[in-house]
Protein backbone atom coordinates (compact mmCIF):
# COMPACT_ATOMS: atom_id res chain seq x y z
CA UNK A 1 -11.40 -170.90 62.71
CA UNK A 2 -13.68 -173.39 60.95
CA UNK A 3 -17.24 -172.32 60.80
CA UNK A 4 -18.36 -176.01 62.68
CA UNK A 5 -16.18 -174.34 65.64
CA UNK A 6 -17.36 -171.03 65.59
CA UNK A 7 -20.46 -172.31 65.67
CA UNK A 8 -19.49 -174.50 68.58
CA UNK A 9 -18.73 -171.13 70.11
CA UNK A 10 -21.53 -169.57 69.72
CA UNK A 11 -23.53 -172.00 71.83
CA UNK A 12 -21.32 -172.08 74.48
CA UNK A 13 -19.46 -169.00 75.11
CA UNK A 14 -20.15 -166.40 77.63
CA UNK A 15 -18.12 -163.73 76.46
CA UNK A 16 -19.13 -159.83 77.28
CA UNK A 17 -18.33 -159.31 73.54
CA UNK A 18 -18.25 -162.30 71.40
CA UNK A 19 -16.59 -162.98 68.01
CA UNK A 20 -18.90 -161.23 65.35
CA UNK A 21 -18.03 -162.35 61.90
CA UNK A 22 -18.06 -160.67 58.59
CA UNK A 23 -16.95 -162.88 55.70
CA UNK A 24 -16.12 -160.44 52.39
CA UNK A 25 -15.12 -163.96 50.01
CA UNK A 26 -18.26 -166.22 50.29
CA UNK A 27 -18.49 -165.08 46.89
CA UNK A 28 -15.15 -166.25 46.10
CA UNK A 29 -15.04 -169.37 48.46
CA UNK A 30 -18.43 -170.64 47.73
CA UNK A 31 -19.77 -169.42 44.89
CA UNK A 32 -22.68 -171.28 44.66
CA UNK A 33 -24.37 -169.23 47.13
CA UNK A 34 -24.37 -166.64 44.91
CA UNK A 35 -26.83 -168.73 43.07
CA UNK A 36 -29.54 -167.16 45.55
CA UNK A 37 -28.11 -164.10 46.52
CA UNK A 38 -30.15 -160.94 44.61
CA UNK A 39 -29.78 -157.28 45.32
CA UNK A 40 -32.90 -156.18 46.07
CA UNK A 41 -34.43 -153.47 43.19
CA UNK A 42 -34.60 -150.45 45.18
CA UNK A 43 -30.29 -150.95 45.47
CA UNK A 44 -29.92 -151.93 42.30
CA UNK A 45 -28.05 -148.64 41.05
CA UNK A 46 -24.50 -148.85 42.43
CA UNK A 47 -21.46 -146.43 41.35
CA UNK A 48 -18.64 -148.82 42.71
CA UNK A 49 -18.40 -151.62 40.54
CA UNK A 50 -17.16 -149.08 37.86
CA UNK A 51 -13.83 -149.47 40.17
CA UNK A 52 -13.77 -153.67 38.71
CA UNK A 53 -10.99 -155.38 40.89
CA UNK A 54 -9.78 -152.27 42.68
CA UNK A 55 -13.06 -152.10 44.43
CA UNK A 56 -12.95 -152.76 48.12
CA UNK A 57 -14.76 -155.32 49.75
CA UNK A 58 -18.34 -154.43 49.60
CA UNK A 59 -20.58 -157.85 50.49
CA UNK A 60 -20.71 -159.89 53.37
CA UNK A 61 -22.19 -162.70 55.17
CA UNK A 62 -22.37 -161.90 58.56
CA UNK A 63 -22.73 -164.57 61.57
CA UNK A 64 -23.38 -163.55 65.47
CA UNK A 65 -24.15 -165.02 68.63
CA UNK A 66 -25.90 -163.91 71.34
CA UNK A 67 -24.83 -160.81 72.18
CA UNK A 68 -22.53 -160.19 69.92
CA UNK A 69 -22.65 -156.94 67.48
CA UNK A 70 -21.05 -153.71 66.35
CA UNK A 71 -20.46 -150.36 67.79
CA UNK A 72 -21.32 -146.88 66.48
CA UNK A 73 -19.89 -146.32 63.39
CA UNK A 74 -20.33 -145.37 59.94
CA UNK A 75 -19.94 -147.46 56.70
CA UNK A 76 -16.70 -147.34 54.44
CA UNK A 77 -16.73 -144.21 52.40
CA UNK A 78 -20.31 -143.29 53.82
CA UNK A 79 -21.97 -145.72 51.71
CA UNK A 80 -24.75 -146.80 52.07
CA UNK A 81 -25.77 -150.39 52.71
CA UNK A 82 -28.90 -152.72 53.16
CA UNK A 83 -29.15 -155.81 55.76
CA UNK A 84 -31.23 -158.59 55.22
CA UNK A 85 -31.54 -161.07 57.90
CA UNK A 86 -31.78 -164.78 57.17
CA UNK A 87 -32.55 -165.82 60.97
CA UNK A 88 -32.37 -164.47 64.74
CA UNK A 89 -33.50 -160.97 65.73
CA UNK A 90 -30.93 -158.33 66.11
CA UNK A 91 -31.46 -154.88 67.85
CA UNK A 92 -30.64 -151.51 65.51
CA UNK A 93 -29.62 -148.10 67.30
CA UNK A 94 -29.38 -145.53 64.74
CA UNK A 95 -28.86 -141.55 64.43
CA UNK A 96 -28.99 -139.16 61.53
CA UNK A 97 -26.10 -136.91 59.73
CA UNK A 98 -24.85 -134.30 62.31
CA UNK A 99 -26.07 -136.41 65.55
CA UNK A 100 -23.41 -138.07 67.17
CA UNK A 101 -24.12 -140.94 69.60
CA UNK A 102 -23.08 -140.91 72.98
CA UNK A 103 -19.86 -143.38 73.85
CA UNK A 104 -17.64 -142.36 70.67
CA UNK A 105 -13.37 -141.79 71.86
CA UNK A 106 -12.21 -139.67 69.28
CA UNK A 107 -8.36 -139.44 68.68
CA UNK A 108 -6.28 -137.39 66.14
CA UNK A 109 -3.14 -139.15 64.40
CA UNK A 110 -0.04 -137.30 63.72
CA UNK A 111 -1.41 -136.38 60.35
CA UNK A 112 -4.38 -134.55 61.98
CA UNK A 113 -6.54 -136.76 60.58
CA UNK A 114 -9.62 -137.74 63.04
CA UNK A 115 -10.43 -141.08 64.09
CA UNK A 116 -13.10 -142.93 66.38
CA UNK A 117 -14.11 -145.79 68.51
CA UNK A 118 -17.46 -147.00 69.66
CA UNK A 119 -18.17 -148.82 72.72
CA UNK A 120 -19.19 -152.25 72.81
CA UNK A 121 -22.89 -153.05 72.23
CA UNK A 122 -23.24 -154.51 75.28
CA UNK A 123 -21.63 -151.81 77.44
CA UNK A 124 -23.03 -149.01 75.42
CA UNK A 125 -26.79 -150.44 76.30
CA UNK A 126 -25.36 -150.51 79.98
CA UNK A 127 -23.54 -146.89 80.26
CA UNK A 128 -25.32 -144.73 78.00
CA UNK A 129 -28.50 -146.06 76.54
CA UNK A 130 -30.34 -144.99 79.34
CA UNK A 131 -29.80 -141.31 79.27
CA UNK A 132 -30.15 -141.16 75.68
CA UNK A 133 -33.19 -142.87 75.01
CA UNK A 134 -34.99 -140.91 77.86
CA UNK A 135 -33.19 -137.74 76.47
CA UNK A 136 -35.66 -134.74 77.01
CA UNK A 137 -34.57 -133.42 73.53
CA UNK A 138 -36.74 -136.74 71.40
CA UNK A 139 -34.54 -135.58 68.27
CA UNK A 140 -31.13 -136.64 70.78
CA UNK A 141 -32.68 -139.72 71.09
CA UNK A 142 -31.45 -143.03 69.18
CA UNK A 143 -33.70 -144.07 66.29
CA UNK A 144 -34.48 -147.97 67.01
CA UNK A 145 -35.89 -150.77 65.63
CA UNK A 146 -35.81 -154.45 65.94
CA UNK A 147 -35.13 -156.36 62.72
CA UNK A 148 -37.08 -159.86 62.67
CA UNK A 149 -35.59 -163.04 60.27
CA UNK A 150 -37.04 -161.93 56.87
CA UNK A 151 -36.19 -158.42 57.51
CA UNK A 152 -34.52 -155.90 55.71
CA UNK A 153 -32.86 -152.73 56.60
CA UNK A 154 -31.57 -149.84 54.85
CA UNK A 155 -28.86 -147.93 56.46
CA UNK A 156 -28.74 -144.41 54.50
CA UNK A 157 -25.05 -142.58 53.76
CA UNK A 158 -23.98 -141.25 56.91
CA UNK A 159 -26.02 -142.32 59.13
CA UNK A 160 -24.40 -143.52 62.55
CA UNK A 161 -25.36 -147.07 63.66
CA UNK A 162 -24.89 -149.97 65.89
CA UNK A 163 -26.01 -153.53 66.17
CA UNK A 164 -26.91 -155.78 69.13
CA UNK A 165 -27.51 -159.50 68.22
CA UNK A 166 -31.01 -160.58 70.51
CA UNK A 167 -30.09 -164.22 69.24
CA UNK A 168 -27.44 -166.31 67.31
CA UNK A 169 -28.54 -164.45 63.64
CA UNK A 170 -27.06 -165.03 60.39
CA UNK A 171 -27.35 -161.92 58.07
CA UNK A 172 -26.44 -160.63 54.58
CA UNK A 173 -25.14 -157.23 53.62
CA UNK A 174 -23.93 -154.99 51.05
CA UNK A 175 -22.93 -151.26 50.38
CA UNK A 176 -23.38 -149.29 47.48
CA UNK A 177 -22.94 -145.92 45.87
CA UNK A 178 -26.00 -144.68 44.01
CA UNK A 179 -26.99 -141.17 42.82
CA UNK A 180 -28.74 -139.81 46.45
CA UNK A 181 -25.28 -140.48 48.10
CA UNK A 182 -22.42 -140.35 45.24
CA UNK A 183 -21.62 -137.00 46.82
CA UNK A 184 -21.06 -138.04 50.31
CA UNK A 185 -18.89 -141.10 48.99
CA UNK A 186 -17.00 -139.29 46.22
CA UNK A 187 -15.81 -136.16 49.18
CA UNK A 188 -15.04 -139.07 51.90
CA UNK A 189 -12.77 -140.72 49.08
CA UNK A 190 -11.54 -137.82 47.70
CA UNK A 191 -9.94 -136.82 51.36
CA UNK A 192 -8.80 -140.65 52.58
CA UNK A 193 -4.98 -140.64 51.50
CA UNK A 194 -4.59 -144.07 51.99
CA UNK A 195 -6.87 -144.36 48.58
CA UNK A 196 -5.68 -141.56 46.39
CA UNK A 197 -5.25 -143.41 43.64
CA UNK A 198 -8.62 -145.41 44.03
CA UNK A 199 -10.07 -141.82 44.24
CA UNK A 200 -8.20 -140.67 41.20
CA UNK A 201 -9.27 -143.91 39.33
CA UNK A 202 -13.26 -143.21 40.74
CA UNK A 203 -13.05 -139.91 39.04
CA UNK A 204 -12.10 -140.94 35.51
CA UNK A 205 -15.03 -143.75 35.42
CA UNK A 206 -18.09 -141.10 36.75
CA UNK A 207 -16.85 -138.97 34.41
CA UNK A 208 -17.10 -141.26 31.31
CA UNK A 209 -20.61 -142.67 32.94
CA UNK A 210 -21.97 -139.58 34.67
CA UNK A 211 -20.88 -136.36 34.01
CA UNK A 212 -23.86 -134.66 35.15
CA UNK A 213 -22.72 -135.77 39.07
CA UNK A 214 -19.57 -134.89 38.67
CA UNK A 215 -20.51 -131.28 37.42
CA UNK A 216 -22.10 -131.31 41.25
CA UNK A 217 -18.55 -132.41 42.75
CA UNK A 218 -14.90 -130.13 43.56
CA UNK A 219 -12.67 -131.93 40.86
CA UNK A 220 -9.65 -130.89 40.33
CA UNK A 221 -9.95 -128.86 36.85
CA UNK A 222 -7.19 -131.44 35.47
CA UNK A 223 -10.03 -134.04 35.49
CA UNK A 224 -11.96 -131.89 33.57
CA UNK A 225 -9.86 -131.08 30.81
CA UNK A 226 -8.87 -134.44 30.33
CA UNK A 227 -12.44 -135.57 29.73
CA UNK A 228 -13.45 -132.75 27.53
CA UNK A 229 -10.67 -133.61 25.32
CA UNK A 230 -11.60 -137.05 25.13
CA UNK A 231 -14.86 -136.54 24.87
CA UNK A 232 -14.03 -134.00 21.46
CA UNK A 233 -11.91 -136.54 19.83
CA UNK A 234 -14.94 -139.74 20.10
C-alpha cells in the first residue's frame, strides 16, 4: 500500500481496528528525513548499536487513524523506548513491572515457552477499562496519560503499555538499551532462542565496552575467560 492510499484510508474507513503502521526503513527509503530526526539527550546512551547490522529494527515512523492503536504489550527485548508525536493526540494506558493488565490470552508453545496477546484498543476500553480504572486497589489501576502533538513519552523497560489513537496522529519512536535497563535486555536476550547467536554476539561487545555491567550479569564463565585473555595479551 502506497502511503497516498493509506492515507485515503484513514479518512474514510470505519473499521473497529484499523491498519496501524510502523515503518522500520524510512531511514533507508528516505533518508533525508533523517536530516531532522535527533535522539533526544536524556536517550542518548544506547547499548544496541554495538550489534552494527545484526541489530534488529529499532526506529520507526508510526502513522494511525482514528482509532487505531496497539494492545498491551511490552517492547522487544524489554527495551526501553521514547515516543514523540508530530501531530494528533493519542491515549497511553500503562502499568509497572509485576502488574499485568487485564485482557492478556496467554498460551504456551510446545517448547514451553510463554506467549501473549492483548486485546484490541478499542475493545479493551469497552470490556475491561471500566473495572480497572475504578479498581478499589488505585495501585491495580492503569497509569494514563494523554500525549498532545509536541509530546514526548518515555516508556521505561518492562513496563506494559497500550495505545489508542484520539485522532489520525503521526508519531516517531525508538528503543534503546542504556545502563538502568541493560540487565532486563541482556536476561530477555539471553533466554529468546530464536537469537542465540545475536545474544552470544551482545556478550562479546559489553564485554570489550563495559565490563563493569557485565560483572552484574549470569555469563557463562566461557565469556569470561575469553575476555580476560584478551584483555592480558592488549
Amino acid at each position: 500500500m502506497k502511503l497516498k492510499n493509506y492515507f485515503e484510508y484513514a479518512a474514510t474507513n470505519t473499521d473497529e481496528d484499523p491498519i496501524y503502521v510502523f515503518c522500520p526503513y524510512y531511514g533507508d527509503r528516505a533518508p533525508a528525513l533523517l536530516s531532522d530526526y535527533e535522539i533526544p539527550p536524556h536517550f542518548t546512551e544506547d547499548f544496541l548499536p554495538l550489534l552494527g547490522e545484526k541489530r534488529p529494527s529499532y526506529r520507526w515512523v508510526v502513522i494511525g487513524s482514528q482509532r487505531s492503536g496497539s494492545a498491551f504489550h511490552l517492547d522487544p527485548f524489554k527495551t526501553s523506548a521514547w515516543n514523540a508525536l508530530l501531530s494528533g493526540r493519542k491515549r497511553w494506558a500503562l502499568y509497572p513491572p509485576g502488574i499485568y493488565p487485564p485482557g492478556l490470552d496467554w498460551d504456551q508453545d510446545d517448547n514451553g515457552k510463554w506467549d501473549y496477546t492483548g486485546e484490541d484498543p478499542v475493545k479493551w476500553y469497552l470490556h475491561h477499562y471500566p473495572a480497572a480504572s475504578t479498581n478499589p486497589n488505585i495501585y491495580l489501576r492503569p497509569i494514563e496519560c494523554i500525549q498532545e502533538a509536541g509530546d514526548l513519552i518515555y516508556v521505561p523497560s518492562n513496563w506494559w503499555h497500550a495505545v489508542f489513537n484520539i485522532e489520525e496522529a503521526i508519531a516517531v519512536t525508538q528503543n534503546f538499551c542504556d545502563t538502568h535497563c541493560f540487565e532486563a535486555v541482556y536476561e530477555d536476550m539471553k533466554w529468546d532462542n530464536d537469537n542465540y547467536y545475536l545474544h552470544v554476539y551482545f556478550t562479546e561487545q559489553m564485554l570489550r565496552v563495559r565490563p563493569d555491567l557485565m560483572k552484574l550479569s549470569m555469563i557463562h564463565p566461557g565469556f569470561w575467560t575469553r575476555y580476560q585473555h584478551t584483555t592480558q595479551h592488549t
